[in-house]
Protein backbone atom coordinates (compact mmCIF):
# COMPACT_ATOMS: atom_id res chain seq x y z
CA UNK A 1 64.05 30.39 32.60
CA UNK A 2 64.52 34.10 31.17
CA UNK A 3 61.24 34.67 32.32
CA UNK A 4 61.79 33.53 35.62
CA UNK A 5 64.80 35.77 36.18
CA UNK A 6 62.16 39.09 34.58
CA UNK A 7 59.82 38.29 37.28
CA UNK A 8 62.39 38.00 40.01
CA UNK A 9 64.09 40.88 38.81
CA UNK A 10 60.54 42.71 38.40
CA UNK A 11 60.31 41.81 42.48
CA UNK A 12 63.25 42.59 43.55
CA UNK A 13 62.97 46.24 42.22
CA UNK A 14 59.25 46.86 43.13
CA UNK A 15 60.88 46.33 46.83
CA UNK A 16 61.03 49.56 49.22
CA UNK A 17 64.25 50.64 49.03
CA UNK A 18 65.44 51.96 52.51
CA UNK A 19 68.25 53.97 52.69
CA UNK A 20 71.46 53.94 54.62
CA UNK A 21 71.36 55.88 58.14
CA UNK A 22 74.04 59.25 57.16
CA UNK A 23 76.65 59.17 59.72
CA UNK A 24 76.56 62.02 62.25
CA UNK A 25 78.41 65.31 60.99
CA UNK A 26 81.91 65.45 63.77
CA UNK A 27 81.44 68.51 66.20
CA UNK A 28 83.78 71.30 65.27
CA UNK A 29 86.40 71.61 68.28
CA UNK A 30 85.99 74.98 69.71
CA UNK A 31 89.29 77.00 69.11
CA UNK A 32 91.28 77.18 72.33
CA UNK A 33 93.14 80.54 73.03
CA UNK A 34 95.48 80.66 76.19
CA UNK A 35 95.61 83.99 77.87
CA UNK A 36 99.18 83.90 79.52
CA UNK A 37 99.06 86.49 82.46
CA UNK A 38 101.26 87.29 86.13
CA UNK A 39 98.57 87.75 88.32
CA UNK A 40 98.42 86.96 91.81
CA UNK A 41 95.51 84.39 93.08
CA UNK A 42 93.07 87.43 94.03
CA UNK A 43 93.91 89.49 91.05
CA UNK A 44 93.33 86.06 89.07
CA UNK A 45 90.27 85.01 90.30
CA UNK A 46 88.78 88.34 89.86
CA UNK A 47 89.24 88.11 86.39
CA UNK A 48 87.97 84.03 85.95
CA UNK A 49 84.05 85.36 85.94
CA UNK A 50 84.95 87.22 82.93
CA UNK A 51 86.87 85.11 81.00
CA UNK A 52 83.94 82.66 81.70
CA UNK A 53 80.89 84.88 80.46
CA UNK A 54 82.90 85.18 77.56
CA UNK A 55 83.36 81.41 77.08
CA UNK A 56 79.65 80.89 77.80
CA UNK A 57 78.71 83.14 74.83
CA UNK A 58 81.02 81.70 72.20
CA UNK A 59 80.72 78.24 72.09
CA UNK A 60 83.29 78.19 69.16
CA UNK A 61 86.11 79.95 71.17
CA UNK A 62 87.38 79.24 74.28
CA UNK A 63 89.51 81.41 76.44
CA UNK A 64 91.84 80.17 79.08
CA UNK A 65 93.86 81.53 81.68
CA UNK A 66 97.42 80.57 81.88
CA UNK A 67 100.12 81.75 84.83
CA UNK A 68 103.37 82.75 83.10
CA UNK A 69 106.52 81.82 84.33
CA UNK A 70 109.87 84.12 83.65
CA UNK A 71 110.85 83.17 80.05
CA UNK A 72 108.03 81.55 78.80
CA UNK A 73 107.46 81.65 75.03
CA UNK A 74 104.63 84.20 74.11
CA UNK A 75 101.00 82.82 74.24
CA UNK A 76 98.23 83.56 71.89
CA UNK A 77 96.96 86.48 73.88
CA UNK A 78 99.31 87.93 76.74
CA UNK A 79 98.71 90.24 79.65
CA UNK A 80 101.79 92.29 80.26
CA UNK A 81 102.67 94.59 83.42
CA UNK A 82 103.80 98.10 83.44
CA UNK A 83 106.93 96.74 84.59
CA UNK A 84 107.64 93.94 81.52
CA UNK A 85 106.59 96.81 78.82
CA UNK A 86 109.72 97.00 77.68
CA UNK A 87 111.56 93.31 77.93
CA UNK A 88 108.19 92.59 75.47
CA UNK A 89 109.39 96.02 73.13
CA UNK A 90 112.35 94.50 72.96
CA UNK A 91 110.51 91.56 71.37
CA UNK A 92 108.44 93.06 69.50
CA UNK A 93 109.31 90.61 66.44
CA UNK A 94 107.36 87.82 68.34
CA UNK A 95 103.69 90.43 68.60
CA UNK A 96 101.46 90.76 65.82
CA UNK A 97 99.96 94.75 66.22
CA UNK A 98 96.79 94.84 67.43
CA UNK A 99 95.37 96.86 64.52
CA UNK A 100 96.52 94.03 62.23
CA UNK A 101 94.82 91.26 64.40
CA UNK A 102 91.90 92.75 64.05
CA UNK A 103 92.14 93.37 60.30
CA UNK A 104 92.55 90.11 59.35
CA UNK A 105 89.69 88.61 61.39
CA UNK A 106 87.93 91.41 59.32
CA UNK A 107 86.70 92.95 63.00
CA UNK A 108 86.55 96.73 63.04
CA UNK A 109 88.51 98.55 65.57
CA UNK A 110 88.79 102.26 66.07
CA UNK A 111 91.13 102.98 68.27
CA UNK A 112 90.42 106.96 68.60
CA UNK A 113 87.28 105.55 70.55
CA UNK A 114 89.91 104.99 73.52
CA UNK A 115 90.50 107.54 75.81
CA UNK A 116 93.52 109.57 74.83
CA UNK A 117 95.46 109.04 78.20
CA UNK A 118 95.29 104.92 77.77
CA UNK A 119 96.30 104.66 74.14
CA UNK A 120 98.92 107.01 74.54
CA UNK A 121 101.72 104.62 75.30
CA UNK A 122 100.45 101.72 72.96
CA UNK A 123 100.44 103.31 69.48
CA UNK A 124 102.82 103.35 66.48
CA UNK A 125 103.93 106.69 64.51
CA UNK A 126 100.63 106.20 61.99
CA UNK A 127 98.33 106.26 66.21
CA UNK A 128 97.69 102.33 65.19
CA UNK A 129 97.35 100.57 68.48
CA UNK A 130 99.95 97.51 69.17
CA UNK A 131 98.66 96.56 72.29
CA UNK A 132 95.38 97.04 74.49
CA UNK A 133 95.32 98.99 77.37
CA UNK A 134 93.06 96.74 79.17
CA UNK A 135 93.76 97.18 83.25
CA UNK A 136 95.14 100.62 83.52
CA UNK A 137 95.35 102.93 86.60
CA UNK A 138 96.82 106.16 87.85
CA UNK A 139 98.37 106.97 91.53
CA UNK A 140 96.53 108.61 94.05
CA UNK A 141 96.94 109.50 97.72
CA UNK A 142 94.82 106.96 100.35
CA UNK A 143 93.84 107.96 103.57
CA UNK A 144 92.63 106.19 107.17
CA UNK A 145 90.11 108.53 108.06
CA UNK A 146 90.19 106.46 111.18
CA UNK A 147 93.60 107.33 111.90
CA UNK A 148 92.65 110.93 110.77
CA UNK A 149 89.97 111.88 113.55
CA UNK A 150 92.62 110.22 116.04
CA UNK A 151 95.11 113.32 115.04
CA UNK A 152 92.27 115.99 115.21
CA UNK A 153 92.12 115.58 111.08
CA UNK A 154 89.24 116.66 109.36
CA UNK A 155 89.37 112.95 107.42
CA UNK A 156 86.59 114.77 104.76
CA UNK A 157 89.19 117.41 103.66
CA UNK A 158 92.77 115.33 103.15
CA UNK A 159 95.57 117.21 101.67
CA UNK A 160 95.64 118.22 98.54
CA UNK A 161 99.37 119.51 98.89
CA UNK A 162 102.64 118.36 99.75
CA UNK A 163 102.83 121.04 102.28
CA UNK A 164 99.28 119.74 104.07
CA UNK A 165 100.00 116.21 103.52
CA UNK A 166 103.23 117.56 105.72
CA UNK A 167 101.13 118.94 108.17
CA UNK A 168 98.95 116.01 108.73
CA UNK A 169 102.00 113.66 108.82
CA UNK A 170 103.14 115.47 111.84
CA UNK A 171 100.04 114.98 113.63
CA UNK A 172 99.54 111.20 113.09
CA UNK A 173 103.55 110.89 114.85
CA UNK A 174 102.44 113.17 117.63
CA UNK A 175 99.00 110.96 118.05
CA UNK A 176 101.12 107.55 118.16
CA UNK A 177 101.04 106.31 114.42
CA UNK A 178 104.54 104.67 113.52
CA UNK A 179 103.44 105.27 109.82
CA UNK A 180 102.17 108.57 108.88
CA UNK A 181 103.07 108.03 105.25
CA UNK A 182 103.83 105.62 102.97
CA UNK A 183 104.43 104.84 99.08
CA UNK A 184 103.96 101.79 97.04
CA UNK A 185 106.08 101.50 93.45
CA UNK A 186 108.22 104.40 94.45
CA UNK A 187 109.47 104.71 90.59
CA UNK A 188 105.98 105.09 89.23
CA UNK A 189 104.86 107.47 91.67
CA UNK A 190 107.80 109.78 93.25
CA UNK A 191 109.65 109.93 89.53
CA UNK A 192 107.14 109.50 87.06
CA UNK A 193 104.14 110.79 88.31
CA UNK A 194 105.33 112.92 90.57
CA UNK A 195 107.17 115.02 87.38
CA UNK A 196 103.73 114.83 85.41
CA UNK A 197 101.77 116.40 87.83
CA UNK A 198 103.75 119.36 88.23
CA UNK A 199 104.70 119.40 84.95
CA UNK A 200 108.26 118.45 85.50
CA UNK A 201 110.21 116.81 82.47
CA UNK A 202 111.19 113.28 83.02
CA UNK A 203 112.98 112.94 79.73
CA UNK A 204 115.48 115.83 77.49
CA UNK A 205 114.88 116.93 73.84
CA UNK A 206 116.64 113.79 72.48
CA UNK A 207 114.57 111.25 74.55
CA UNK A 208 116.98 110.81 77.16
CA UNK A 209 116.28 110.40 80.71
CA UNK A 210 116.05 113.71 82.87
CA UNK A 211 114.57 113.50 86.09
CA UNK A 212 117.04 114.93 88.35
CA UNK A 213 115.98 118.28 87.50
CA UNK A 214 115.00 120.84 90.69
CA UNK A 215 111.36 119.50 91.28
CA UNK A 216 112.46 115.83 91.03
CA UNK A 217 115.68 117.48 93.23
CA UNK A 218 113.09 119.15 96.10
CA UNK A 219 110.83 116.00 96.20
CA UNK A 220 112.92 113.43 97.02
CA UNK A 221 115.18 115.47 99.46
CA UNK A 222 111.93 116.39 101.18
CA UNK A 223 110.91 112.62 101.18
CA UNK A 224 114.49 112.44 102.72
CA UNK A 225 113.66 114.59 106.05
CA UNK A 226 110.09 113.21 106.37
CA UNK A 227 111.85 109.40 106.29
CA UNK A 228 114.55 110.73 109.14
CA UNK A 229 111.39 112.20 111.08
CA UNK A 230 109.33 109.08 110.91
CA UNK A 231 106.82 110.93 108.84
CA UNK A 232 107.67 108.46 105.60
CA UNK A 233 108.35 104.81 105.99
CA UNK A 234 109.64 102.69 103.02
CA UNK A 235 108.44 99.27 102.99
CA UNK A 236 110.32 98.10 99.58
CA UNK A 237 110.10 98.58 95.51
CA UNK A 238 106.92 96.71 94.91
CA UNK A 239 103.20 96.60 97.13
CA UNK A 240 104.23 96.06 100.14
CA UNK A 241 102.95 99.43 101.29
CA UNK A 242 99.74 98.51 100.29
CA UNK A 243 98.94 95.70 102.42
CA UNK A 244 100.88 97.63 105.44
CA UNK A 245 98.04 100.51 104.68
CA UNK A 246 95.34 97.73 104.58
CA UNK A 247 96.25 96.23 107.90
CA UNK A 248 95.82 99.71 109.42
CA UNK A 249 99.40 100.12 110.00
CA UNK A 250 99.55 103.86 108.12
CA UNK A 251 97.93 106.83 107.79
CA UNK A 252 98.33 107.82 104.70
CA UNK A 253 99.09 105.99 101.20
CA UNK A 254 100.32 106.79 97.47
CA UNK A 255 99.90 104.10 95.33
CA UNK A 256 97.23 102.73 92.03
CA UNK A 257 93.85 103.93 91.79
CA UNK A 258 92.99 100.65 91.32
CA UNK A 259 94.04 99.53 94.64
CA UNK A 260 90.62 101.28 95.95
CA UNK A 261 88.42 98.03 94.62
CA UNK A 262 90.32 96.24 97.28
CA UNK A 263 90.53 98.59 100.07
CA UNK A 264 86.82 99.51 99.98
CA UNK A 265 84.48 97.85 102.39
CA UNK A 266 87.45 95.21 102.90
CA UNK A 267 89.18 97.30 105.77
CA UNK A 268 89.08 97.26 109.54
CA UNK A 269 88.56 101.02 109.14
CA UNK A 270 87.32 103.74 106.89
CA UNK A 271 89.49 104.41 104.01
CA UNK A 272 89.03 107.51 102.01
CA UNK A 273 90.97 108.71 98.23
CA UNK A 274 91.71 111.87 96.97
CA UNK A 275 94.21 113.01 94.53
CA UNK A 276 97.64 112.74 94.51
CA UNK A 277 99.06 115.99 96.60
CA UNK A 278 100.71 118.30 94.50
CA UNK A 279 103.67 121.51 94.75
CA UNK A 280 101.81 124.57 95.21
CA UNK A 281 104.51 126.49 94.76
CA UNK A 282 105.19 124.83 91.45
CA UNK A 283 103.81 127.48 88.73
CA UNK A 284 101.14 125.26 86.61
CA UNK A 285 100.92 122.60 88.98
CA UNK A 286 98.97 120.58 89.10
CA UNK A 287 99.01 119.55 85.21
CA UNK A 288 97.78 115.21 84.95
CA UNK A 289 99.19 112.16 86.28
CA UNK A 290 99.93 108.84 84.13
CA UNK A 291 97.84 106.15 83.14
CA UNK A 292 99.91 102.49 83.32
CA UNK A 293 99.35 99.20 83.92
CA UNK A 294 98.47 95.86 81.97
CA UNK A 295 98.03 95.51 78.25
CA UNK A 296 97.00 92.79 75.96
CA UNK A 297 99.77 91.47 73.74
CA UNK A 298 99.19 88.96 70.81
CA UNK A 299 101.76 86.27 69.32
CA UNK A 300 102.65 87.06 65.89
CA UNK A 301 102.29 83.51 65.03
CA UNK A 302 98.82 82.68 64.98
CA UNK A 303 96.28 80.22 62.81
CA UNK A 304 94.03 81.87 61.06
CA UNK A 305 91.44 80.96 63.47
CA UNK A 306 93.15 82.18 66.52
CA UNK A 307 93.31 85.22 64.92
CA UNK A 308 89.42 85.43 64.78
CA UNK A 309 89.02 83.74 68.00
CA UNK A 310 91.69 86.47 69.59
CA UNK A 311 89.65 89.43 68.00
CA UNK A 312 86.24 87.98 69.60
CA UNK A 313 87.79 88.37 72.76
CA UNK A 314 89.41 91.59 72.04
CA UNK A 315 86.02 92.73 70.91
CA UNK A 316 84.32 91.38 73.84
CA UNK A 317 86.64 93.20 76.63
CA UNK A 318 86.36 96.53 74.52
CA UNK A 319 82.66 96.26 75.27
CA UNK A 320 80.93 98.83 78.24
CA UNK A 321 79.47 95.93 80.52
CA UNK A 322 83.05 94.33 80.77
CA UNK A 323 84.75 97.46 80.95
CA UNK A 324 82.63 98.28 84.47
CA UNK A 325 82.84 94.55 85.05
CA UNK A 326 86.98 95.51 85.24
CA UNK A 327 86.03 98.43 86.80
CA UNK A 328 84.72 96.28 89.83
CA UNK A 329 86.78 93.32 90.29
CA UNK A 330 89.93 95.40 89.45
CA UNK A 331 89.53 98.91 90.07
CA UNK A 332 90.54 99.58 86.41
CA UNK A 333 90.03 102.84 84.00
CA UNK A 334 87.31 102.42 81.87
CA UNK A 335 88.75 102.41 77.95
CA UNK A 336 86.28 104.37 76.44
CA UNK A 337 83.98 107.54 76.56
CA UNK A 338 80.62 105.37 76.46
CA UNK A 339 82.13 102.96 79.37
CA UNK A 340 82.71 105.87 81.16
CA UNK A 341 79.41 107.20 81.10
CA UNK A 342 77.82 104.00 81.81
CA UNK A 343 80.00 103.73 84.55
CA UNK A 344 78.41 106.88 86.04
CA UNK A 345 75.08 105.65 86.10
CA UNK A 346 75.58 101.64 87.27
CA UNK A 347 78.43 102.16 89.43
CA UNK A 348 77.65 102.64 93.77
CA UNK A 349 78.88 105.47 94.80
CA UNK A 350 81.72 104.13 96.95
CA UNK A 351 83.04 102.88 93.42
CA UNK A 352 82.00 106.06 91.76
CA UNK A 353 84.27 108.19 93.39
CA UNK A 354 87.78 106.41 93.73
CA UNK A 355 87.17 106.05 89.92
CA UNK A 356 85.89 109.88 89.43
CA UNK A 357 89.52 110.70 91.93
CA UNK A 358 91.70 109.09 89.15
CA UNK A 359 89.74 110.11 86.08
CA UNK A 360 90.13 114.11 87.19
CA UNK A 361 93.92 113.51 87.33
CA UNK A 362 94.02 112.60 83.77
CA UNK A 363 92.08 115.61 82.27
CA UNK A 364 95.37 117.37 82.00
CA UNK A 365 97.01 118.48 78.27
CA UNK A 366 100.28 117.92 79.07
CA UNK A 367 102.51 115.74 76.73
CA UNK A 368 103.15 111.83 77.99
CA UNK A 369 106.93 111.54 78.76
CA UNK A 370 108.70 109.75 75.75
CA UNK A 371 110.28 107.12 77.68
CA UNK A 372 109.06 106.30 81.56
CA UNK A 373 111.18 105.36 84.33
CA UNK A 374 108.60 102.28 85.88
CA UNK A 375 108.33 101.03 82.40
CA UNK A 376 111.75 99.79 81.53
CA UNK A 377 112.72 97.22 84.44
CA UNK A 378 116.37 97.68 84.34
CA UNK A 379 116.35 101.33 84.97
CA UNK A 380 113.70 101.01 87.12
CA UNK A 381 115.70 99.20 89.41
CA UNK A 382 118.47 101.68 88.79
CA UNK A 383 116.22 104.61 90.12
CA UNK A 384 114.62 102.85 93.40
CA UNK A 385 118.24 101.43 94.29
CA UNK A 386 119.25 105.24 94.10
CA UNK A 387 116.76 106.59 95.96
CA UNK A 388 117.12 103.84 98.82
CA UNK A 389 120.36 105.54 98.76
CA UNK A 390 119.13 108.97 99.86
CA UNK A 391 116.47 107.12 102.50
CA UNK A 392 119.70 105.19 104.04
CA UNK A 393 121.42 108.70 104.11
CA UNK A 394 124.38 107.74 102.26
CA UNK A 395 123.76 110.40 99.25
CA UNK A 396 122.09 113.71 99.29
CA UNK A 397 118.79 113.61 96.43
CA UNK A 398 120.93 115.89 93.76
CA UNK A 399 124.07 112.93 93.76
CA UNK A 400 121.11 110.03 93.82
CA UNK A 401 119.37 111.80 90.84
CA UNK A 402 122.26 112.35 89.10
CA UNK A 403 123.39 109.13 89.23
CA UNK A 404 120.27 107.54 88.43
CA UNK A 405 119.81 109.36 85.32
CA UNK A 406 123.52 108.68 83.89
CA UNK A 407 123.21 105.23 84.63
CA UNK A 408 119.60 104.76 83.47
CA UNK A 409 120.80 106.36 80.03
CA UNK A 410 123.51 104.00 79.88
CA UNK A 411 121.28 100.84 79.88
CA UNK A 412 118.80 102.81 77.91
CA UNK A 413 120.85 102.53 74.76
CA UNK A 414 120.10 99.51 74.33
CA UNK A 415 116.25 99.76 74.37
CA UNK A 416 115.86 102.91 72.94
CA UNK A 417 115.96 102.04 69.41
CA UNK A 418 113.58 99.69 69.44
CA UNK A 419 110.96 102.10 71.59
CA UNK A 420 111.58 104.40 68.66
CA UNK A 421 110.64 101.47 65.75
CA UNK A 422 107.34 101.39 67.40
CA UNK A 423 106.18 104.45 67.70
């Protein structure tokens, strides 16, 4: 019998052993990072192709765009306006600093790489960038060239004054127009810019507000006449203006460089840019506009891997291809010298020389105000209400100014220290 059980046993093992099939090793879920933005449709589907390359070439992360609603918690990656910059200072707390981000996900980032005027606004007291200037702009002065040759305008030399731009407003009223000229974010570009390019302060020694000085006086009293002439119509606080200039409506325009991706080849008539007139009776003038617009935010509460996955996208949009890919679909200031130059050689030239318009502006040394009037909502709204004011004719520009500023500094208080943390 024991030698029975050998010989089975001596059969059983001399048969093939066959192994158990492994089981399938789970995908890894690709880490999902929400990019929380206020875009418009147009301005949002511009932006979808990109989001998508990106998505196609990292399998591992995927980016996806999410419309923000007023007082919605902080997403992994957030695009904030020039006009929320400071309700998100405020918060500050909730942002990890961009330099950080990248530090952990062991991703280098150099932020002297990025233009000068762009980073400006979005560094700490070390130059450590918080933020990413990612869709920035300048203002700069539109033109109808239709409208132009209607007035007996030379629409291939528009003015590069305040005194021409005068001139030429008076002929589009005598030729019929009921718009001659127009402004979009009146803040941003009759306070703020305005002051910059003629070297104007818009703040005092201690960081205060200051723009009721005797340019800031002189510009908005002129504005004043030219809105009781017909020569300026007002057409609200935000972009309004803009679509009344792309309807053919006006002759002439002030408002974001970037607006020039829309207007060109998407008009019923020939639009042309130059840059933003200037006081040539203003010693030093002109000096450089402002760069504003959208930056990219990120929560301070992320996973580990959202922190990598956030830095591959960071790293992605800092590179030249996306940058003129912006460039296109927004109209936006490349970030960086080697963006810029690629832009030169890939870009038409319809698109080459809005962008070349806005980039001249910005060659200027002057200082970037401490604190800027478009940039913290609540005084913002204190400054436009003020000048409606002076367009309504119930206040003379020196009263409006005034009161602007000592109300704006009033509100500011409670802001201003946490600016100051930052930078």
């Amino acid at each position: 019998m024991s030698r029975l059980f050998l010989l089975a046993g001596s059969a059983v093992l001399a048969l093939p052993v066959w192994a158990a099939p492994a089981k399938a090793a789970k995908p890894v879920e690709p880490v999902t990072i929400a990019l929380s933005h206020r875009l418009d449709e147009v301005q949002a589907e511009r932006l979808e192709p990109l989001v998508d390359k990106f998505n196609a070439q990292h399998k591992d992360v995927q980016v996806t765009l999410v419309r923000r609603a007023e007082g919605d918690a902080p997403r992994q990656i957030n695009l904030v306006t020039r006009d929320e910059y400071a309700r998100f200072m405020e918060h500050k707390a909730s942002f990890k600093p961009l330099h950080q981000v990248m530090r952990d996900a062991k991703v280098s980032l150099d932020s002297s790489k990025l233009a000068h005027e762009l980073r400006d606004s979005l560094v700490d007291r070390k130059g450590q960038l918080y933020a990413l200037p990612v869709a920035f702009s300048t203002p700069v002065l539109y033109i109808n060239k239709d409208a132009f040759r209607k007035a007996g305008l030379d629409p291939e030399s528009p003015p590069k004054t305040w005194a021409d731009t005068q001139d030429a407003a008076g002929k589009l009223v005598a030729a019929g127009s009921e718009c001659a000229y127009t402004t979009s974010w009146p803040a941003w570009v009759l306070i703020d810019n305005i002051s910059a390019w003629n070297g104007a302060d818009v703040n005092d020694a201690k960081g205060g507000l200051a723009f009721n000085g005797l340019l800031q006086i002189k510009h908005v009293a002129m504005m004043a006449t030219w809105y009781k002439s017909n020569y300026f119509s007002y057409f609200g606080r935000r972009d309004e203006a803009d679509r009344r200039f792309a309807n053919g409506e006006c002759g002439m325009l002030t408002s974001s460089s970037s607006l020039y991706a829309t207007l060109s080849g998407n008009t019923s008539f020939e639009v042309g840019v130059a840059s933003l007139p200037y006081h040539d009776d203003v010693r030093g003038a002109p000096q450089n506009t402002l760069a504003d617009g959208a930056s990219l935010w990120v929560a301070g509460n992320l996973k580990p891997a959202e922190t990598k996955g956030v830095a591959k996208f960071i790293n992605y949009v800092l590179g030249p291809e996306v940058q003129i890919g912006m460039t296109l679909a927004g109209g936006f200031l490349p970030m960086t010298s080697v963006a810029r130059t690629a832009a030169g050689s890939q870009l038409k030239k319809e698109d080459l020389d809005g962008l070349q318009v806005a980039l001249d502006q910005l060659k200027g040394k002057a200082a970037a105000p401490f604190v800027r009037v478009s940039q913290v909502e609540s005084v913002r709204r204190i400054v436009e209400e003020e000048l409606e004011s002076v367009w309504a004719n119930r206040k003379p520009a020196k009263e409006a100014l005034d009161h602007a500023v000592q109300r704006g500094n009033a509100v500011l208080k409670t802001v201003l220290s946490k600016v100051q943390a930052v930078r």
